[in-house]
Protein backbone atom coordinates (compact mmCIF):
# COMPACT_ATOMS: atom_id res chain seq x y z
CA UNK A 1 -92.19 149.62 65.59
CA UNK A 2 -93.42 149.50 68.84
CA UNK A 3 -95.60 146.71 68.21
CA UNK A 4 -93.08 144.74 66.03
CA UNK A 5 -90.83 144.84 69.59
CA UNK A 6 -93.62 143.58 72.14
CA UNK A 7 -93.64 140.69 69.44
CA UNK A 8 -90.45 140.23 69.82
CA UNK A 9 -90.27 140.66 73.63
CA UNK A 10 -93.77 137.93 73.33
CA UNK A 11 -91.76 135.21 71.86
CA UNK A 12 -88.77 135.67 73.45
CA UNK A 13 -90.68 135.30 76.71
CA UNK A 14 -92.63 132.30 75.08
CA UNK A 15 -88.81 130.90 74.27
CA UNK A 16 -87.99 131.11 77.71
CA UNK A 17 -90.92 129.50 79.46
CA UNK A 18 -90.80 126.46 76.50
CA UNK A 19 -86.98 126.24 77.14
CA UNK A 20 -87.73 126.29 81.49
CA UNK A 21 -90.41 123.49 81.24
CA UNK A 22 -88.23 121.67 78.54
CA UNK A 23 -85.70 121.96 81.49
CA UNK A 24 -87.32 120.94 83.90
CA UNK A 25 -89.09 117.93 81.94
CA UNK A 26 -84.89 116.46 81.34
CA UNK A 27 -84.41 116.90 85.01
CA UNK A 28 -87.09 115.02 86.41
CA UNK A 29 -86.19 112.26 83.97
CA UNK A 30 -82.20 112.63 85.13
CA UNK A 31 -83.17 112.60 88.58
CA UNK A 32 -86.01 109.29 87.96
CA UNK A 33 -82.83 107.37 85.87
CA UNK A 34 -80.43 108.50 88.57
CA UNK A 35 -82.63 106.86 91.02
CA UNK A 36 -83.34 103.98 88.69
CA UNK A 37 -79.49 103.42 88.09
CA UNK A 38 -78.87 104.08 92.02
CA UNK A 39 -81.71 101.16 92.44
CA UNK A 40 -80.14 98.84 90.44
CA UNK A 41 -76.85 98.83 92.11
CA UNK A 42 -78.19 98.56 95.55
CA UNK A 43 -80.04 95.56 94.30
CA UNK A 44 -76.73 93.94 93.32
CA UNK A 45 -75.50 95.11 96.10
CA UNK A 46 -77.75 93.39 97.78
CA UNK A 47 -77.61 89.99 95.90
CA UNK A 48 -73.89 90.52 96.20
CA UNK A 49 -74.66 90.40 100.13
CA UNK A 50 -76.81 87.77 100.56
CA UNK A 51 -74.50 85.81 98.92
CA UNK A 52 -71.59 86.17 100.55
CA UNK A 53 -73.70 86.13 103.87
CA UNK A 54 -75.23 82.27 102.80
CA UNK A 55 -71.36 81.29 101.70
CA UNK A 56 -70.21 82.53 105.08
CA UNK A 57 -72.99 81.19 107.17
CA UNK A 58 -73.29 77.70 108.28
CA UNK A 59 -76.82 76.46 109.23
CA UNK A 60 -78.92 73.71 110.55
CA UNK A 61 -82.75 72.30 110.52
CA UNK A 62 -84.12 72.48 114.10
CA UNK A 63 -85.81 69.68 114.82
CA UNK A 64 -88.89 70.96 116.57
CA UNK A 65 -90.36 73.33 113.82
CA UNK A 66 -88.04 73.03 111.01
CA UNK A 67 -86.48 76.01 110.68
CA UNK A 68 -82.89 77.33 110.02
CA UNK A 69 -80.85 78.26 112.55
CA UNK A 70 -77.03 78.76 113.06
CA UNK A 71 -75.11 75.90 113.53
CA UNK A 72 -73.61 76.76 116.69
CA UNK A 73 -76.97 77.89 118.34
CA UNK A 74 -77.66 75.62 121.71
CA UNK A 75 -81.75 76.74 121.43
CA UNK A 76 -84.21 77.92 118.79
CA UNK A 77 -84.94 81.08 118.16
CA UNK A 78 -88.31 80.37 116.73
CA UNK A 79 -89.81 77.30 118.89
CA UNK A 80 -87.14 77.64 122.04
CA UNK A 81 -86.17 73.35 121.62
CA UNK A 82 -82.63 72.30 121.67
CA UNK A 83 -81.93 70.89 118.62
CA UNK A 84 -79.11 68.77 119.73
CA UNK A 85 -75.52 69.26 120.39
CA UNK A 86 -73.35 72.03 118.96
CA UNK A 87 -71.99 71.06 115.67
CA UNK A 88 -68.08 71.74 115.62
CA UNK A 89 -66.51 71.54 111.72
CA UNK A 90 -63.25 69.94 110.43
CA UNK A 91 -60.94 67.02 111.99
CA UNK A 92 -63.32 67.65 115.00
CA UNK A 93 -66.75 66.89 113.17
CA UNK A 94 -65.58 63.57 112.10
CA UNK A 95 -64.15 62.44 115.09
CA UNK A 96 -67.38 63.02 117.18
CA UNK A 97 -69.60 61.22 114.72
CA UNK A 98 -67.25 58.55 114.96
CA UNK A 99 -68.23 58.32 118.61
CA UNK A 100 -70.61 56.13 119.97
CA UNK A 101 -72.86 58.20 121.80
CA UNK A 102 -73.55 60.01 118.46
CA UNK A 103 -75.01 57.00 116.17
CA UNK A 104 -76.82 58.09 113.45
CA UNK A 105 -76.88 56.52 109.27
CA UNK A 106 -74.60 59.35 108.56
CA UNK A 107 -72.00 58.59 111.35
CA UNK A 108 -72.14 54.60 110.40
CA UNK A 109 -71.63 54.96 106.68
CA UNK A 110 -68.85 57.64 107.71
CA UNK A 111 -66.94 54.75 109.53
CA UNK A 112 -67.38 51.94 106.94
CA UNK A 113 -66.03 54.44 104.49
CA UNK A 114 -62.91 55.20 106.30
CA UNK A 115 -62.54 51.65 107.48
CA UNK A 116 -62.51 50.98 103.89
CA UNK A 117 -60.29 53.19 103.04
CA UNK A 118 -57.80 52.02 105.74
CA UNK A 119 -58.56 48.36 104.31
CA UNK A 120 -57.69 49.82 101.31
CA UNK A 121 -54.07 50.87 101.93
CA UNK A 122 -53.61 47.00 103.26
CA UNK A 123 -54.80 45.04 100.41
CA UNK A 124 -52.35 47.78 98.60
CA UNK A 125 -49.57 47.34 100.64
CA UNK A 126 -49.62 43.24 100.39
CA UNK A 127 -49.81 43.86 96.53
CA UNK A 128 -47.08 45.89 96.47
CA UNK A 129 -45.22 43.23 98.35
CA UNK A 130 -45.87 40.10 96.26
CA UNK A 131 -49.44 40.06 95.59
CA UNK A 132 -49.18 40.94 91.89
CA UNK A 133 -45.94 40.55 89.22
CA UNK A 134 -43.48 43.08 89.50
CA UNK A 135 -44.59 44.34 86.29
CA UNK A 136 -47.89 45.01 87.60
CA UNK A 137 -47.01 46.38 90.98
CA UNK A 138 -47.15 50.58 89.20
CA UNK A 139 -51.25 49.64 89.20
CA UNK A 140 -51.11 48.31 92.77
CA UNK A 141 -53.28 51.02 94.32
CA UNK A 142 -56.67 50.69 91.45
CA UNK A 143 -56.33 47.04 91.79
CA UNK A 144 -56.80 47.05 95.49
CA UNK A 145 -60.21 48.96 94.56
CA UNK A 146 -61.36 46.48 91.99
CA UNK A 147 -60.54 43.82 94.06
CA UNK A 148 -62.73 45.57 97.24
CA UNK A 149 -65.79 46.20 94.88
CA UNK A 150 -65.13 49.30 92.70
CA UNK A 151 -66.87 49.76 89.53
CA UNK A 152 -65.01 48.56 86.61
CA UNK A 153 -66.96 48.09 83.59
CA UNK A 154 -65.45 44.78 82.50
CA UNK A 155 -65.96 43.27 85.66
CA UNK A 156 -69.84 44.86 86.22
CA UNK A 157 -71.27 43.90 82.99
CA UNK A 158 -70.09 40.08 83.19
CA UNK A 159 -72.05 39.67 85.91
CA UNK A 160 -70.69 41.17 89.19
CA UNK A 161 -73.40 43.77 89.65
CA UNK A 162 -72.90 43.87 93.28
CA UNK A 163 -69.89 46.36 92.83
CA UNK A 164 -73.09 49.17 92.15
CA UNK A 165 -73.35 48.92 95.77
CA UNK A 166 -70.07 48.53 96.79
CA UNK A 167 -67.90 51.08 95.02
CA UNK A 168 -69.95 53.86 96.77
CA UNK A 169 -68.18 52.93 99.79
CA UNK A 170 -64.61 53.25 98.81
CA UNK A 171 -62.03 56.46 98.14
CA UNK A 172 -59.56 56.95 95.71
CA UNK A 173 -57.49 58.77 98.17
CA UNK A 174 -56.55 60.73 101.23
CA UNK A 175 -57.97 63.90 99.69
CA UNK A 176 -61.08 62.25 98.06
CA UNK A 177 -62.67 60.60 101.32
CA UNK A 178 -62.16 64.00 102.90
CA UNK A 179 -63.92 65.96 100.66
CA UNK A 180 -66.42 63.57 100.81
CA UNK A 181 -67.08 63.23 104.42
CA UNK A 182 -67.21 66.42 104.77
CA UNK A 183 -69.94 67.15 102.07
CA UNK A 184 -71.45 63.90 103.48
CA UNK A 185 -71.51 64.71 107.23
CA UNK A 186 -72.94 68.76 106.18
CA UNK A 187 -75.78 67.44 104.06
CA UNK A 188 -76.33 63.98 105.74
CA UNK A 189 -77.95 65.07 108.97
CA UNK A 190 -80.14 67.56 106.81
CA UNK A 191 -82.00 64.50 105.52
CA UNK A 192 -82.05 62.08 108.31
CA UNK A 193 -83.95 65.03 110.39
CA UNK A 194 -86.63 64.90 107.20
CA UNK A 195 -86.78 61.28 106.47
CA UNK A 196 -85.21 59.69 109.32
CA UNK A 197 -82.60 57.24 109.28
CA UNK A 198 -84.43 54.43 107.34
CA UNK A 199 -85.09 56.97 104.60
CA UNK A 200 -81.96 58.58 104.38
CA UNK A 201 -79.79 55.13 104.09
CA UNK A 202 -82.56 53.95 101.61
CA UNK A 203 -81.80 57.10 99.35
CA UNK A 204 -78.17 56.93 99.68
CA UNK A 205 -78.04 53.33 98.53
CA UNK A 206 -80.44 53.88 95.57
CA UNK A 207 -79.02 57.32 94.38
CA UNK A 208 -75.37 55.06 94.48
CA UNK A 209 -76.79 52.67 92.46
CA UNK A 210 -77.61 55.07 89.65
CA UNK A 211 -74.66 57.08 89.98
CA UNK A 212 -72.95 53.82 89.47
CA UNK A 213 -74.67 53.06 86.16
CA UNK A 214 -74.51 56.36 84.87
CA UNK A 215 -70.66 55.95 85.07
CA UNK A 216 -70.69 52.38 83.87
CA UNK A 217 -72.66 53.40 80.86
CA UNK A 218 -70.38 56.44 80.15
CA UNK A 219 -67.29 55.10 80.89
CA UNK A 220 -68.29 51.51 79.13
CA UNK A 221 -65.29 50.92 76.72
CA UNK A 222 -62.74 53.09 78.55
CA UNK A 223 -61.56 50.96 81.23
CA UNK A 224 -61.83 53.49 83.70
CA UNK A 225 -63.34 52.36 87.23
CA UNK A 226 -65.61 54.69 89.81
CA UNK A 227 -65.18 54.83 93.69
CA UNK A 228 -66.60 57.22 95.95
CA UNK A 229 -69.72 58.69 97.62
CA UNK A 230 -69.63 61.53 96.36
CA UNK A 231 -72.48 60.05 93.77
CA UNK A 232 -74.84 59.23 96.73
CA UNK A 233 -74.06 62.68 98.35
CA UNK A 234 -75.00 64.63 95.13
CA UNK A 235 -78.56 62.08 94.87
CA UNK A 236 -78.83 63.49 98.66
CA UNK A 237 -78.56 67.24 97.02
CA UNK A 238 -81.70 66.56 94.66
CA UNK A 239 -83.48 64.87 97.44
CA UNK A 240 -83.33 67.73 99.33
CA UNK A 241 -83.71 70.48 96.45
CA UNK A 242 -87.04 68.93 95.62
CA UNK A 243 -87.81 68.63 99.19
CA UNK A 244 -87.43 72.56 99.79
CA UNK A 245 -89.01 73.12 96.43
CA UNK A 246 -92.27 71.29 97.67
CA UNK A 247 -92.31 72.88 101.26
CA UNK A 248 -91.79 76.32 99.79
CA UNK A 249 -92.07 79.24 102.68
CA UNK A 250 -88.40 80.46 103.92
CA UNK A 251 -86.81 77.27 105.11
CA UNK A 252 -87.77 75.45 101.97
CA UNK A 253 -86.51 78.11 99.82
CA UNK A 254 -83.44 78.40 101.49
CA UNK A 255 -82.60 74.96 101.32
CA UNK A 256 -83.70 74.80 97.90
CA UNK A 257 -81.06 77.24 97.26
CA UNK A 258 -78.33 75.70 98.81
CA UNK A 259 -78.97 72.92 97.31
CA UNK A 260 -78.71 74.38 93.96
CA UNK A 261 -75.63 76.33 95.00
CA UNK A 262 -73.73 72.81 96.16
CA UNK A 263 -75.31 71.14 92.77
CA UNK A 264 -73.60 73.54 90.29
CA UNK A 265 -70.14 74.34 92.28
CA UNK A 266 -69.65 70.37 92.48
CA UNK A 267 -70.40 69.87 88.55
CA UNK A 268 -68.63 73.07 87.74
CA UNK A 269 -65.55 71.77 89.62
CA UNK A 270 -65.84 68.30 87.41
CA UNK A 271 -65.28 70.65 84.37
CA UNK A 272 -62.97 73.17 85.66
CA UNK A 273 -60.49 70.55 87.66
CA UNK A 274 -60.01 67.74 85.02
CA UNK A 275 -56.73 66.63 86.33
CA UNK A 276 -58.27 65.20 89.19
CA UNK A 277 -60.45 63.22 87.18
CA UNK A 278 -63.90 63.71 88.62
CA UNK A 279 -66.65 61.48 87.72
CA UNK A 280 -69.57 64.23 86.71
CA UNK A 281 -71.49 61.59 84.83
CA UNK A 282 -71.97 59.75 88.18
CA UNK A 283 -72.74 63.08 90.06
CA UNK A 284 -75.31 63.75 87.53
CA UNK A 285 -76.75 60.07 87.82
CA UNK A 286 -77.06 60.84 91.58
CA UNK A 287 -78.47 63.96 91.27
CA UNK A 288 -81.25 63.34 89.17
CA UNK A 289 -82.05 59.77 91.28
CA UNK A 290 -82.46 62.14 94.20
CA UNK A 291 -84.61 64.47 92.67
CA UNK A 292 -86.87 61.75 91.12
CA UNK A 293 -86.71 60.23 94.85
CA UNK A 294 -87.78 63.40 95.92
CA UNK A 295 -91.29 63.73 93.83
CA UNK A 296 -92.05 60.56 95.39
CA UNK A 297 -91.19 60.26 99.11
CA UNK A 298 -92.93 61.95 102.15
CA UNK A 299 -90.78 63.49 105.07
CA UNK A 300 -90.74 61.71 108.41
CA UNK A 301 -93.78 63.87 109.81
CA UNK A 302 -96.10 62.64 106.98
CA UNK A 303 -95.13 59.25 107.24
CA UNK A 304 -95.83 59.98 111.19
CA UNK A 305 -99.26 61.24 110.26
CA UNK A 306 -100.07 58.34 107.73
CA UNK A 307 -98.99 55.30 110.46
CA UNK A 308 -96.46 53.95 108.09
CA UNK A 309 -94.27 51.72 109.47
CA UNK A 310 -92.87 49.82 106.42
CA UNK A 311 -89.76 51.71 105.74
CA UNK A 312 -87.75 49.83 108.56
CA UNK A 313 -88.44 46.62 107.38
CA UNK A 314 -87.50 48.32 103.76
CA UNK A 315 -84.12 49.73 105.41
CA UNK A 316 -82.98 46.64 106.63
CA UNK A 317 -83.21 45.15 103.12
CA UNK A 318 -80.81 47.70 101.42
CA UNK A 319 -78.62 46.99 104.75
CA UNK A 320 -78.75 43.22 104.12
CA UNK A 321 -77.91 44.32 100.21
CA UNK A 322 -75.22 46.14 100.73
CA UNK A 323 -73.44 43.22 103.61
CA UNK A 324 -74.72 40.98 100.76
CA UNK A 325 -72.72 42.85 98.21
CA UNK A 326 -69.52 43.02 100.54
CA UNK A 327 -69.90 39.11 100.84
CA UNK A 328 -69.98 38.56 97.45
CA UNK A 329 -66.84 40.73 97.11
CA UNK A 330 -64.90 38.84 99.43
CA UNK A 331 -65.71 35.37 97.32
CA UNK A 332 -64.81 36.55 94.54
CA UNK A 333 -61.54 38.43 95.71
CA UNK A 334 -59.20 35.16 94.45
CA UNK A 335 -60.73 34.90 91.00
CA UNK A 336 -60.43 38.62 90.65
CA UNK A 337 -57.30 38.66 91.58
CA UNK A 338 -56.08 35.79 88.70
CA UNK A 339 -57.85 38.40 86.52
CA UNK A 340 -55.39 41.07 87.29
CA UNK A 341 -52.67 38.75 87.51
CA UNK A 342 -52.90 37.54 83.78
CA UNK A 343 -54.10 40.65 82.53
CA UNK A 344 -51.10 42.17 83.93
C-alpha cells in the first residue's frame, strides 16, 4: 500500500511539473504573438504616419546638393545654400510666377495658358454674339477651343496635326486651368532644377504630344475633343518617377514616391469623378512618354559634366514648333470656322 501511494504521489508530481512547463511553453508563445501582434500595429501605425506626414508636408529640391527640404525653409539644412525665394501656395503662387523678376519655363507656359484661356472667353463671347447660327450658339464655348487648336479627331486626322501641340495649352474651364496650374507650378520647378529649362520645356512639349495621340486614338470615332495640360504635367510625373528611381538614396526615393502617389490619385480621380469627364487615356499617354523620357535623358549636372551644349539649340526648336503651331491655327481659324458653321 505504501508503495502503491508514493506511485501515486510520483506521477502526480510528474503531472504537475509536465502541466508547469506545458504552461510555461503557451506563455512564452502568448507573450512572443502578443509582441508580434503589438509589432504589427505599430508598423501600420507607422505607415499610417508617414503618410499623413508626406500628404501634410510640402517640399522642395535645394539646389546646391539636391536634397528635400521644406518649402518654406530660407537655407539648407544639409549644404547651408539658399535655395531661392520662399515658395507661398494658392492665388499667391501664381501671381508671383506671373512676375517678371521670377522667369522661369514653368512661369512662361503658366501665362500663355491663362492668356489662352482669357482668349478663350473672347472668341466665345463674339460667337455667342453672331459668330455662329443661333442654332449653334448652345456649342459656343467647345467651338471656341477647336477653333484655338484643341484636339478634335476629325479635324487632327485630315491633316491639322499642329493641334497636338496646341491643345496642351488651352482649359476647358475656370476650374480646369486651376487645377492645372497648380499641379503644374508644384511639379514644374522640380524638373527645371534637374534638367533645366531647355529640358523641362522639351519634355513638356513631347509628353503633350503623346498625350494628345493617346486621346486622339481613343477617342477616334466619338467626336469628343482634348484640352489641357494636365497630359504634359502627368509626362512630367514619369519623368521625375524614373528620375528618383535611378538616383535612388533618400531624395530619390522620396520623390519617386510622390511621384507615384500624384500618378495614381490623378488616374484614380479619372475613374472615380466621371462627370467631369477627365481624359485618363491622355494622362496615361503622358505618363508613360515621361517615363520613357526618363530612361533616356541625363539631369542638368551630367549634361554639365559631359560639355553638352545642344539642348538649347534643341529647345528653341520645340519653341519655334509650338509659335509654328499657333500660326497655323490662326490661318486656318476662317476655314474652321465654315466647318462649324455648316456642320451646325
Amino acid at each position: 500500500m505504501p508503495a502503491m501511494l508514493r506511485w501515486i504521489i510520483d506521477d502526480t508530481k510528474a503531472l504537475i511539473a509536465d502541466l508547469q512547463r506545458l504552461g510555461r511553453r503557451l506563455s512564452t508563445r502568448w507573450q512572443w504573438m502578443r509582441l508580434k501582434s503589438l509589432k504589427r500595429v505599430d508598423d501600420a501605425a507607422s505607415v499610417l504616419d508617414n503618410a499623413r506626414r508626406s500628404a501634410g508636408t510640402r517640399t522642395r529640391m535645394c539646389t546646391g546638393c539636391r536634397a528635400l527640404i521644406p518649402s518654406d525653409a530660407r537655407k539648407c539644412p544639409e549644404c547651408g545654400e539658399e535655395p531661392g525665394r520662399p515658395v507661398t501656395h494658392g492665388v499667391a503662387r501664381v501671381i508671383e510666377n506671373m512676375m517678371p523678376g521670377f522667369v522661369s519655363a514653368t512661369s512662361i507656359i503658366l501665362t500663355i495658358n491663362l492668356a489662352l484661356y482669357g482668349l478663350s472667353n473672347l472668341v466665345y463671347t463674339r460667337l455667342l454674339n453672331g459668330g455662329l447660327p443661333p442654332g449653334a450658339r448652345d456649342g459656343a464655348w467647345g467651338a471656341a477651343l477647336i477653333l484655338l487648336g484643341a484636339n478634335s479627331p476629325w479635324f487632327t486626322i485630315h491633316g491639322e496635326y499642329w493641334r497636338l501641340v496646341t491643345y496642351a495649352f488651352l482649359h476647358g474651364g475656370l476650374l480646369h486651368i486651376l487645377m492645372n496650374s497648380w499641379a503644374l507650378l508644384s511639379v514644374g520647378p522640380l524638373i527645371e532644377d534637374i534638367y533645366g529649362a531647355s529640358k523641362f520645356y522639351l519634355v513638356y512639349l513631347l509628353t503633350g504630344v503623346g498625350a494628345g495621340l493617346a486621346s486622339l486614338l481613343w477617342h477616334l470615332g466619338s467626336g469628343a475633343f482634348s484640352v489641357g495640360a494636365s497630359g504634359s504635367i502627368f509626362g512630367l510625373i514619369g519623368l521625375a518617377a524614373v528620375w528618383g528611381w535611378r538616383r535612388g538614396g533618400s531624395v530619390g526615393e522620396g520623390i519617386r514616391g510622390q511621384m507615384v502617389q500624384w500618378a495614381v490619385y490623378g488616374l484614380a480621380m479619372g475613374f472615380l469623378l466621371p462627370g467631369f469627364q477627365i481624359d485618363n487615356a491622355a494622362h496615361l499617354g503622358g505618363l508613360i512618354t515621361g517615363a520613357l523620357m526618363g530612361t533616356l535623358l541625363t539631369d542638368s549636372q551630367s549634361a554639365r559634366r559631359a560639355g553638352s551644349g545642344a539642348w538649347g539649340v534643341v529647345a528653341m526648336l520645340g519653341v519655334i514648333i509650338t509659335l509654328g503651331s499657333f500660326l497655323l491655327v490662326a490661318l486656318s481659324y476662317p476655314s474652321v470656322l465654315s466647318v462649324i458653321a455648316a456642320a451646325s
